[in-house]
PDB file of N, CA and C in Angstrom:
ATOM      1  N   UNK A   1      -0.386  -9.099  -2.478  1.00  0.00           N
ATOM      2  CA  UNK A   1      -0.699  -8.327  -3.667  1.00  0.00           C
ATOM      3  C   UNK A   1      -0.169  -9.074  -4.890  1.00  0.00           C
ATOM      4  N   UNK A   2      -1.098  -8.942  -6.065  1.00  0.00           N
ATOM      5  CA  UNK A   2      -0.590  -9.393  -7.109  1.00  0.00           C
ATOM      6  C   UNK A   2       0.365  -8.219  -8.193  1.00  0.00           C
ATOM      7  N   UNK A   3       1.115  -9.101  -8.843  1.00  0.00           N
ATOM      8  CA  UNK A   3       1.916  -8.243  -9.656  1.00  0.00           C
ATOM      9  C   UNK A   3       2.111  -8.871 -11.002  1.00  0.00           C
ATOM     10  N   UNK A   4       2.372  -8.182 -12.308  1.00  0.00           N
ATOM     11  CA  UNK A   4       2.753  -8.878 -13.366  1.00  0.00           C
ATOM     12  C   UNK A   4       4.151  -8.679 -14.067  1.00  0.00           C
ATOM     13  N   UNK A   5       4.862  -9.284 -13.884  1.00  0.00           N
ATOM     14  CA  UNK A   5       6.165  -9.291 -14.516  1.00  0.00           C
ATOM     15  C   UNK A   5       6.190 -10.026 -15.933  1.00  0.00           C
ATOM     16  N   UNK A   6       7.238  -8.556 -16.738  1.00  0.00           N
ATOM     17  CA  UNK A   6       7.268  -9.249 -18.582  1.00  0.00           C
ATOM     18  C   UNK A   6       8.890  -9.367 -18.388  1.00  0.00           C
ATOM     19  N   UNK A   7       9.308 -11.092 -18.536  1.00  0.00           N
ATOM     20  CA  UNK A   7      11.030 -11.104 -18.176  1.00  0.00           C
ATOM     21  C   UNK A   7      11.173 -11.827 -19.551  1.00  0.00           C
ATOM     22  N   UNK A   8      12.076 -11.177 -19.638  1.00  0.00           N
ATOM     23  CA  UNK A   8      13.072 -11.660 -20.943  1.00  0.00           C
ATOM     24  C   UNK A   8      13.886 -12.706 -20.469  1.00  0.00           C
ATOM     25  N   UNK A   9      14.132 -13.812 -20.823  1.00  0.00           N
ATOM     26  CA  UNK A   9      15.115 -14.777 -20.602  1.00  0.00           C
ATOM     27  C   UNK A   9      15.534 -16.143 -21.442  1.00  0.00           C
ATOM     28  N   UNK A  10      16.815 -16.211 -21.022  1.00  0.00           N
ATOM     29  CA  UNK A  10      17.703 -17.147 -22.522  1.00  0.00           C
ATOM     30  C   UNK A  10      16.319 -18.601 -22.988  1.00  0.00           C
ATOM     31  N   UNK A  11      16.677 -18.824 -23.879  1.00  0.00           N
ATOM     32  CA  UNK A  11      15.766 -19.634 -24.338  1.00  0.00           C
ATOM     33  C   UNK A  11      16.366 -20.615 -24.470  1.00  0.00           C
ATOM     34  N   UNK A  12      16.820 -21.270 -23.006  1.00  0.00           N
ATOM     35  CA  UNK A  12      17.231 -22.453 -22.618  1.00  0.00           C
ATOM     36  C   UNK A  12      17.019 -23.558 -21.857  1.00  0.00           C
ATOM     37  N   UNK A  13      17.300 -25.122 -22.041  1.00  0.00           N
ATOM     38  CA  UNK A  13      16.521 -25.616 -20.484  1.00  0.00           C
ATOM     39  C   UNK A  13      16.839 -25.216 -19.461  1.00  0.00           C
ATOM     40  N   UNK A  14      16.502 -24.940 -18.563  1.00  0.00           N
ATOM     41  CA  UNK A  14      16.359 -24.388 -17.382  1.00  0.00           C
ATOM     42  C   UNK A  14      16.489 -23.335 -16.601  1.00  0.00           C
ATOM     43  N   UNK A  15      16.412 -22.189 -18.009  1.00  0.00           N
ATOM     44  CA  UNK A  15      16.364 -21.149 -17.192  1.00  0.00           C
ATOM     45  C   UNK A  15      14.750 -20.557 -16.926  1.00  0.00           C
ATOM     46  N   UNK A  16      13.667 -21.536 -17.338  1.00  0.00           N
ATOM     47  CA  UNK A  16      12.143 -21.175 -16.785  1.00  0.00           C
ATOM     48  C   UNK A  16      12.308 -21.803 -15.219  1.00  0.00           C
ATOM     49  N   UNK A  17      13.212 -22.388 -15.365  1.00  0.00           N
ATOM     50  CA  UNK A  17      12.698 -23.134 -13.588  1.00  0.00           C
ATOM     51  C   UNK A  17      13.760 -22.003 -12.828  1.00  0.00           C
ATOM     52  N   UNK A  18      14.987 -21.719 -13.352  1.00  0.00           N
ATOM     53  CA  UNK A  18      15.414 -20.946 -12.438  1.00  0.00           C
ATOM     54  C   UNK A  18      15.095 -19.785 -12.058  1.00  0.00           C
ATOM     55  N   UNK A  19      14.178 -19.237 -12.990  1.00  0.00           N
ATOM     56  CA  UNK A  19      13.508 -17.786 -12.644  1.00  0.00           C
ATOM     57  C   UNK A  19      12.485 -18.534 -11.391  1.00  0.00           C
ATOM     58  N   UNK A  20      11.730 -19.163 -11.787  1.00  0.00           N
ATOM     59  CA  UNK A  20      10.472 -19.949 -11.218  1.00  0.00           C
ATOM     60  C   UNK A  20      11.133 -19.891  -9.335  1.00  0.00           C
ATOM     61  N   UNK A  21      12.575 -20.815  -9.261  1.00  0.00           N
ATOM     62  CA  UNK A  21      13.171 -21.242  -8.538  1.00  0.00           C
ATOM     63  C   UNK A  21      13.475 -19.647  -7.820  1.00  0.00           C
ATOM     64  N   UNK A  22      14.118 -18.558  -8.195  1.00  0.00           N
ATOM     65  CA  UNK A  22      14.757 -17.441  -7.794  1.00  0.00           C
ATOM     66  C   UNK A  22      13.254 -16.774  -7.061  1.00  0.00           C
ATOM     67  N   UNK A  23      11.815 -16.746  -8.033  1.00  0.00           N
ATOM     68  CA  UNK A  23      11.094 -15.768  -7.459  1.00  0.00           C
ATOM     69  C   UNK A  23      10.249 -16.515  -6.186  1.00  0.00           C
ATOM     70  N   UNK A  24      10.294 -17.719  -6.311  1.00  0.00           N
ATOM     71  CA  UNK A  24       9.662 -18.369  -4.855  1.00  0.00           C
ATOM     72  C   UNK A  24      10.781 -18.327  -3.988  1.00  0.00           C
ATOM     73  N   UNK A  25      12.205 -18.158  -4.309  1.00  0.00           N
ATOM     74  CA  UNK A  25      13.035 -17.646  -2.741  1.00  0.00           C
ATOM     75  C   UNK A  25      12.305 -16.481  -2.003  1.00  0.00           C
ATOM     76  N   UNK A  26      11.948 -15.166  -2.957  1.00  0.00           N
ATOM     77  CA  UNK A  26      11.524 -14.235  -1.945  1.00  0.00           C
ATOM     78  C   UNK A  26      10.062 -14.226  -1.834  1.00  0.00           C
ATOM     79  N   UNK A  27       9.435 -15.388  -1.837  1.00  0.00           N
ATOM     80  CA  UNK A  27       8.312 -15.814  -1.366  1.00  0.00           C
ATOM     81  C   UNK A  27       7.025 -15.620  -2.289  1.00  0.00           C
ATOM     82  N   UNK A  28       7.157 -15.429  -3.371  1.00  0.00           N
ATOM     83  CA  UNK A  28       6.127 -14.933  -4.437  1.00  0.00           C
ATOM     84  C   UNK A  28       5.310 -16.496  -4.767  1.00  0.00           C
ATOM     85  N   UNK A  29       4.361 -16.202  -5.070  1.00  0.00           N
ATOM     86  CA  UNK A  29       3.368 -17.942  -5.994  1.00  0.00           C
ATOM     87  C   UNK A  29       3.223 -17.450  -6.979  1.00  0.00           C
ATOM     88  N   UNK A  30       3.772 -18.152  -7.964  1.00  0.00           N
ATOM     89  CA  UNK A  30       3.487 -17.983  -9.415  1.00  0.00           C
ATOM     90  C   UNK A  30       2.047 -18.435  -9.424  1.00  0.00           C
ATOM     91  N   UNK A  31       1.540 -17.526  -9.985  1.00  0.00           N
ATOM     92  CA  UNK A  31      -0.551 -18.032 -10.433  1.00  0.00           C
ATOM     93  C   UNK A  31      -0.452 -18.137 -12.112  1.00  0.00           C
ATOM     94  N   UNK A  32       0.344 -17.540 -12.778  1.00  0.00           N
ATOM     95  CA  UNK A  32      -0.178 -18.080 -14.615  1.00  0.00           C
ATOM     96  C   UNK A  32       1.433 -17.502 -14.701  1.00  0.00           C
ATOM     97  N   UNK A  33       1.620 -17.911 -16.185  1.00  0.00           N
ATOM     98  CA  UNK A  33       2.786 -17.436 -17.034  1.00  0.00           C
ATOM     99  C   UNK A  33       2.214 -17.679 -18.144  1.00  0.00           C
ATOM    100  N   UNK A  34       2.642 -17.146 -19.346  1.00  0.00           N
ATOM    101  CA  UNK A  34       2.259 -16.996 -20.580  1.00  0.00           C
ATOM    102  C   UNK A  34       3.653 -16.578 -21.433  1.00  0.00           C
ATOM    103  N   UNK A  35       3.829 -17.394 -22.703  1.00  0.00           N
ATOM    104  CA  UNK A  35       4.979 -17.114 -23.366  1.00  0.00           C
ATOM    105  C   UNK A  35       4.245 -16.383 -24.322  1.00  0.00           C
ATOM    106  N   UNK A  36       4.641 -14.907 -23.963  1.00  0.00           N
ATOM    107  CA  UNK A  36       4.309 -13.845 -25.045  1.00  0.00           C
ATOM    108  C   UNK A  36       5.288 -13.901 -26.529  1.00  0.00           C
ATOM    109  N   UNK A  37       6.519 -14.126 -26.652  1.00  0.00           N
ATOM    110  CA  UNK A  37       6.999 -14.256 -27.730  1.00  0.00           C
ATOM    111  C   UNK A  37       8.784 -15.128 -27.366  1.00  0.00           C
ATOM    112  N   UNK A  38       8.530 -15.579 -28.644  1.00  0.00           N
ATOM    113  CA  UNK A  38       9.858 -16.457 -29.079  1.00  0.00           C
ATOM    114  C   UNK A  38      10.900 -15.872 -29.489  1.00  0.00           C
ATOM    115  N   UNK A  39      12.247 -15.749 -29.591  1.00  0.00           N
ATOM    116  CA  UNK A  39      12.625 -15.620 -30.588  1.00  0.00           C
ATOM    117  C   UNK A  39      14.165 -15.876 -30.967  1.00  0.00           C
ATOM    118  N   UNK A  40      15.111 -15.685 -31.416  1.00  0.00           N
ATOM    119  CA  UNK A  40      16.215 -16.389 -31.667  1.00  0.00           C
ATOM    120  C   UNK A  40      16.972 -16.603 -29.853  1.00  0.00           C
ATOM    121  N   UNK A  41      17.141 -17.665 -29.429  1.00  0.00           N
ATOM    122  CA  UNK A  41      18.195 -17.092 -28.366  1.00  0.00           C
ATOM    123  C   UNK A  41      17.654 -17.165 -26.900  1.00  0.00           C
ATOM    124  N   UNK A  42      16.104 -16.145 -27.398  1.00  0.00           N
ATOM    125  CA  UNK A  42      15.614 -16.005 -26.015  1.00  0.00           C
ATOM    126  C   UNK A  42      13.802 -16.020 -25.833  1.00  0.00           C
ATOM    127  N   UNK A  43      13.271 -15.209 -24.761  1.00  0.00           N
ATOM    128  CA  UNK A  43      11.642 -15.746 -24.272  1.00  0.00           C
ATOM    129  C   UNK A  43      11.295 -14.893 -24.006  1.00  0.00           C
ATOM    130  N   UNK A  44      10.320 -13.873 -23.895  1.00  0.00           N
ATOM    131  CA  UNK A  44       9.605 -13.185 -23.347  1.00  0.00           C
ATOM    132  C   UNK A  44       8.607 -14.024 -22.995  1.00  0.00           C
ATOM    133  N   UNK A  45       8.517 -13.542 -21.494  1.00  0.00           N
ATOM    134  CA  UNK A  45       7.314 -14.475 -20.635  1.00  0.00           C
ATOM    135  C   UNK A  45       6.077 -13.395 -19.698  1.00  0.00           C
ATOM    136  N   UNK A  46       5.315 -13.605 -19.658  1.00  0.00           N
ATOM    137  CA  UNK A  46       4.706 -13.102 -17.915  1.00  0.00           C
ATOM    138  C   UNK A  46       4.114 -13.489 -17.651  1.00  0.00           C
ATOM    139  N   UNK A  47       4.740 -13.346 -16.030  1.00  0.00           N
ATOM    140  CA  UNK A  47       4.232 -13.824 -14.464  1.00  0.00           C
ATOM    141  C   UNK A  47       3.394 -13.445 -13.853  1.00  0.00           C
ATOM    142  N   UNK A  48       2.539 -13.359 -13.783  1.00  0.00           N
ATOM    143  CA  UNK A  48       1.414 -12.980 -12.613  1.00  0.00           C
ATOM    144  C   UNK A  48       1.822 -14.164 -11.507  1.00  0.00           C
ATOM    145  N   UNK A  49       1.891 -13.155 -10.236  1.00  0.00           N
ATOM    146  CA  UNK A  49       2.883 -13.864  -9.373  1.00  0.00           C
ATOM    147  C   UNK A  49       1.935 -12.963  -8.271  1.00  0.00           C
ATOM    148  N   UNK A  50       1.820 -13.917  -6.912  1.00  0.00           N
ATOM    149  CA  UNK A  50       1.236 -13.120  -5.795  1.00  0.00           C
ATOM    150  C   UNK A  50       2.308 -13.204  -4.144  1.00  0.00           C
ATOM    151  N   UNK A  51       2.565 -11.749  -4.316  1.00  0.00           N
ATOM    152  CA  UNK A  51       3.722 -11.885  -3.094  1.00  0.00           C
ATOM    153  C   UNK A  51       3.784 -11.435  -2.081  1.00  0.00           C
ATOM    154  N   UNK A  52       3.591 -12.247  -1.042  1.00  0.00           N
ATOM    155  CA  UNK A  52       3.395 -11.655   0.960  1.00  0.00           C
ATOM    156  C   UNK A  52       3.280 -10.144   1.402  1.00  0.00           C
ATOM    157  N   UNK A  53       2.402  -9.685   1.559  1.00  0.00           N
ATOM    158  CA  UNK A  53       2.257  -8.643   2.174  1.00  0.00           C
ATOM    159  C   UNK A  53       3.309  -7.562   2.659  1.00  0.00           C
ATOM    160  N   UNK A  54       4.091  -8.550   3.491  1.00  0.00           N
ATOM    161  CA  UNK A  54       5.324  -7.939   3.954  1.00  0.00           C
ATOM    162  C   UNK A  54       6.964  -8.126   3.205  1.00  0.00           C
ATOM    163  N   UNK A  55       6.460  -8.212   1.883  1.00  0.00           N
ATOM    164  CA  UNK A  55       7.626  -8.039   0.522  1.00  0.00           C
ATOM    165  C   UNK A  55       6.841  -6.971   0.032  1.00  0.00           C
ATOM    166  N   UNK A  56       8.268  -6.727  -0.403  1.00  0.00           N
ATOM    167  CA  UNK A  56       8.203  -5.448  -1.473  1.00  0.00           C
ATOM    168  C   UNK A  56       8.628  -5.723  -2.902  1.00  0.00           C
ATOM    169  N   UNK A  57       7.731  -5.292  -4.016  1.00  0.00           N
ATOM    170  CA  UNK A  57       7.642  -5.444  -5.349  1.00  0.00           C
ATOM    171  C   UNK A  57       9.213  -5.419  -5.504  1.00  0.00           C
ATOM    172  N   UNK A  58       9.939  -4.576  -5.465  1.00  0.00           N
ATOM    173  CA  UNK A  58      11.242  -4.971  -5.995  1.00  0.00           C
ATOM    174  C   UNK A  58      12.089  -6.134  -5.780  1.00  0.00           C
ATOM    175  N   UNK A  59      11.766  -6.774  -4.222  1.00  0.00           N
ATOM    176  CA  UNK A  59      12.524  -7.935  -4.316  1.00  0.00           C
ATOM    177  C   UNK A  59      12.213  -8.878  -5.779  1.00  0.00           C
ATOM    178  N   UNK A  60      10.877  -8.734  -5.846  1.00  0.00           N
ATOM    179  CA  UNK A  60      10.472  -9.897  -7.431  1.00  0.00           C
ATOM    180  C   UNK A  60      11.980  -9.095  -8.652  1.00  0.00           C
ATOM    181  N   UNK A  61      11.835  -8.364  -8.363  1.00  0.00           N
ATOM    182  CA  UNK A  61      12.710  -7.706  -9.877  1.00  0.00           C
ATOM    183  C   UNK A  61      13.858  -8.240  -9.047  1.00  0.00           C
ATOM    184  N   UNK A  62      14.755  -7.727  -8.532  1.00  0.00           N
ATOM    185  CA  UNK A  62      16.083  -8.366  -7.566  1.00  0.00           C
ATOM    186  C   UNK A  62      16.286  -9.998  -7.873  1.00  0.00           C
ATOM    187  N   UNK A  63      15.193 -10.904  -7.411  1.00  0.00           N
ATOM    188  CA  UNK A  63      15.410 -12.383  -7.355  1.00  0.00           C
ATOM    189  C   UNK A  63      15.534 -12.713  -8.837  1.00  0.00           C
ATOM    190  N   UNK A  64      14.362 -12.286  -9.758  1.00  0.00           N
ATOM    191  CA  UNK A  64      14.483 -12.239 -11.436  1.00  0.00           C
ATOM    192  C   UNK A  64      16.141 -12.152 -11.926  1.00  0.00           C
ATOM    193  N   UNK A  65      16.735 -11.015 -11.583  1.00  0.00           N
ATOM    194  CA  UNK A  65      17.875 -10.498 -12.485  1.00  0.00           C
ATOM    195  C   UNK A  65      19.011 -11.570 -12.074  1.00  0.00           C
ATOM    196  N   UNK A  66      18.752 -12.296 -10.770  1.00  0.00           N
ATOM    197  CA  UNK A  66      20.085 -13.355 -10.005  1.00  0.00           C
ATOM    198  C   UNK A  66      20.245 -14.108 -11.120  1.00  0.00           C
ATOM    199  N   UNK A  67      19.638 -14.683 -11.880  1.00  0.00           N
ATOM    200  CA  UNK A  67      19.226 -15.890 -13.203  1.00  0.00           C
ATOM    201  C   UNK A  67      20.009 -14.855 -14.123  1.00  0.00           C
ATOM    202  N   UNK A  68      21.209 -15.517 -14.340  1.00  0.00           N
ATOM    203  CA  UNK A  68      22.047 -15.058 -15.370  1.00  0.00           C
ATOM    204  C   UNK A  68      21.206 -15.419 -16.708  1.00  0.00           C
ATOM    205  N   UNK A  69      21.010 -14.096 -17.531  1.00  0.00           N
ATOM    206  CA  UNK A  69      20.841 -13.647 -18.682  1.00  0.00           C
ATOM    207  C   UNK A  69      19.357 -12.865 -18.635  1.00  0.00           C
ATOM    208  N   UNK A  70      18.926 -12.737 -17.214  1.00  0.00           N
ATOM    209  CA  UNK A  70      17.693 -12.661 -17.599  1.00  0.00           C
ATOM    210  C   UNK A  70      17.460 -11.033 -16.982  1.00  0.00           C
ATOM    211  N   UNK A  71      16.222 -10.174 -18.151  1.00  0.00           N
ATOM    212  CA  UNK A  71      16.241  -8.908 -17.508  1.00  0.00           C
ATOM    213  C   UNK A  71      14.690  -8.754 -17.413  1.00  0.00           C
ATOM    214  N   UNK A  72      14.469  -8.019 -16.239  1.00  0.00           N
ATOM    215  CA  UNK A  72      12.737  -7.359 -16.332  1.00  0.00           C
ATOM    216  C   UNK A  72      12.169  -6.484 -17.219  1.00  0.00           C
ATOM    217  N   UNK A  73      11.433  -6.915 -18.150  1.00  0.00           N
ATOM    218  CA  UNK A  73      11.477  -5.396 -19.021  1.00  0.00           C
ATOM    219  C   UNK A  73      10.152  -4.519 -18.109  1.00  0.00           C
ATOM    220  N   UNK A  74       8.803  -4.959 -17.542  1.00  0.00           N
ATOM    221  CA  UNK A  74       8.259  -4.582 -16.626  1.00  0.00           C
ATOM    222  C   UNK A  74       7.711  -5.186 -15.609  1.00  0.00           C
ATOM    223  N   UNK A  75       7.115  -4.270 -14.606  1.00  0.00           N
ATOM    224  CA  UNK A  75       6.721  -4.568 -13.523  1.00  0.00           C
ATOM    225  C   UNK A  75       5.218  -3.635 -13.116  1.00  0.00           C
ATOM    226  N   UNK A  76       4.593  -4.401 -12.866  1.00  0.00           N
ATOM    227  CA  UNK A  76       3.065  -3.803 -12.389  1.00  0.00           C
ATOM    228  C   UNK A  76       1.967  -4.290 -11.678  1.00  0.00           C
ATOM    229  N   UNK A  77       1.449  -3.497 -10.953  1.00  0.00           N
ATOM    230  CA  UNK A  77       0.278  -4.621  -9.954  1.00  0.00           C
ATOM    231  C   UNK A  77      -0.901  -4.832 -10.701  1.00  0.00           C
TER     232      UNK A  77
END
């Protein structure tokens, strides 16, 4: 199933790969991202991300929040 996540996160190098890095641990494929807005500090992004059958939508929010600074603002299929 696909899902779209809007994550807020520091607007630093490497915290796009570590989200990237955190949501393919619980097995998700990132299919697009889009930087919805900039702004001092930090990123609003979303993921359209497609994740195994036998996961459950919250692990994506769970693996997201491990990436220090970063929060889900939503989640939806």
């Amino acid at each position: 199933m696909s899902y779209l996540l809007r994550i807020v996160l520091p607007d630093r190098p490497g915290a796009l790969g570590a989200v990237a890095t955190a949501l393919g641990g619980v097995g998700a494929d990132i299919l697009s991202l889009d930087v919805i807005e900039r702004g001092p500090g930090s990123a609003t992004d979303d993921f359209v991300v497609e994740l195994p059958p036998d996961k459950l939508a919250d692990s994506l929010v769970s693996a997201a929040v491990t990436v220090e600074g970063v929060q889900v603002e939503s989640i939806r299929p």
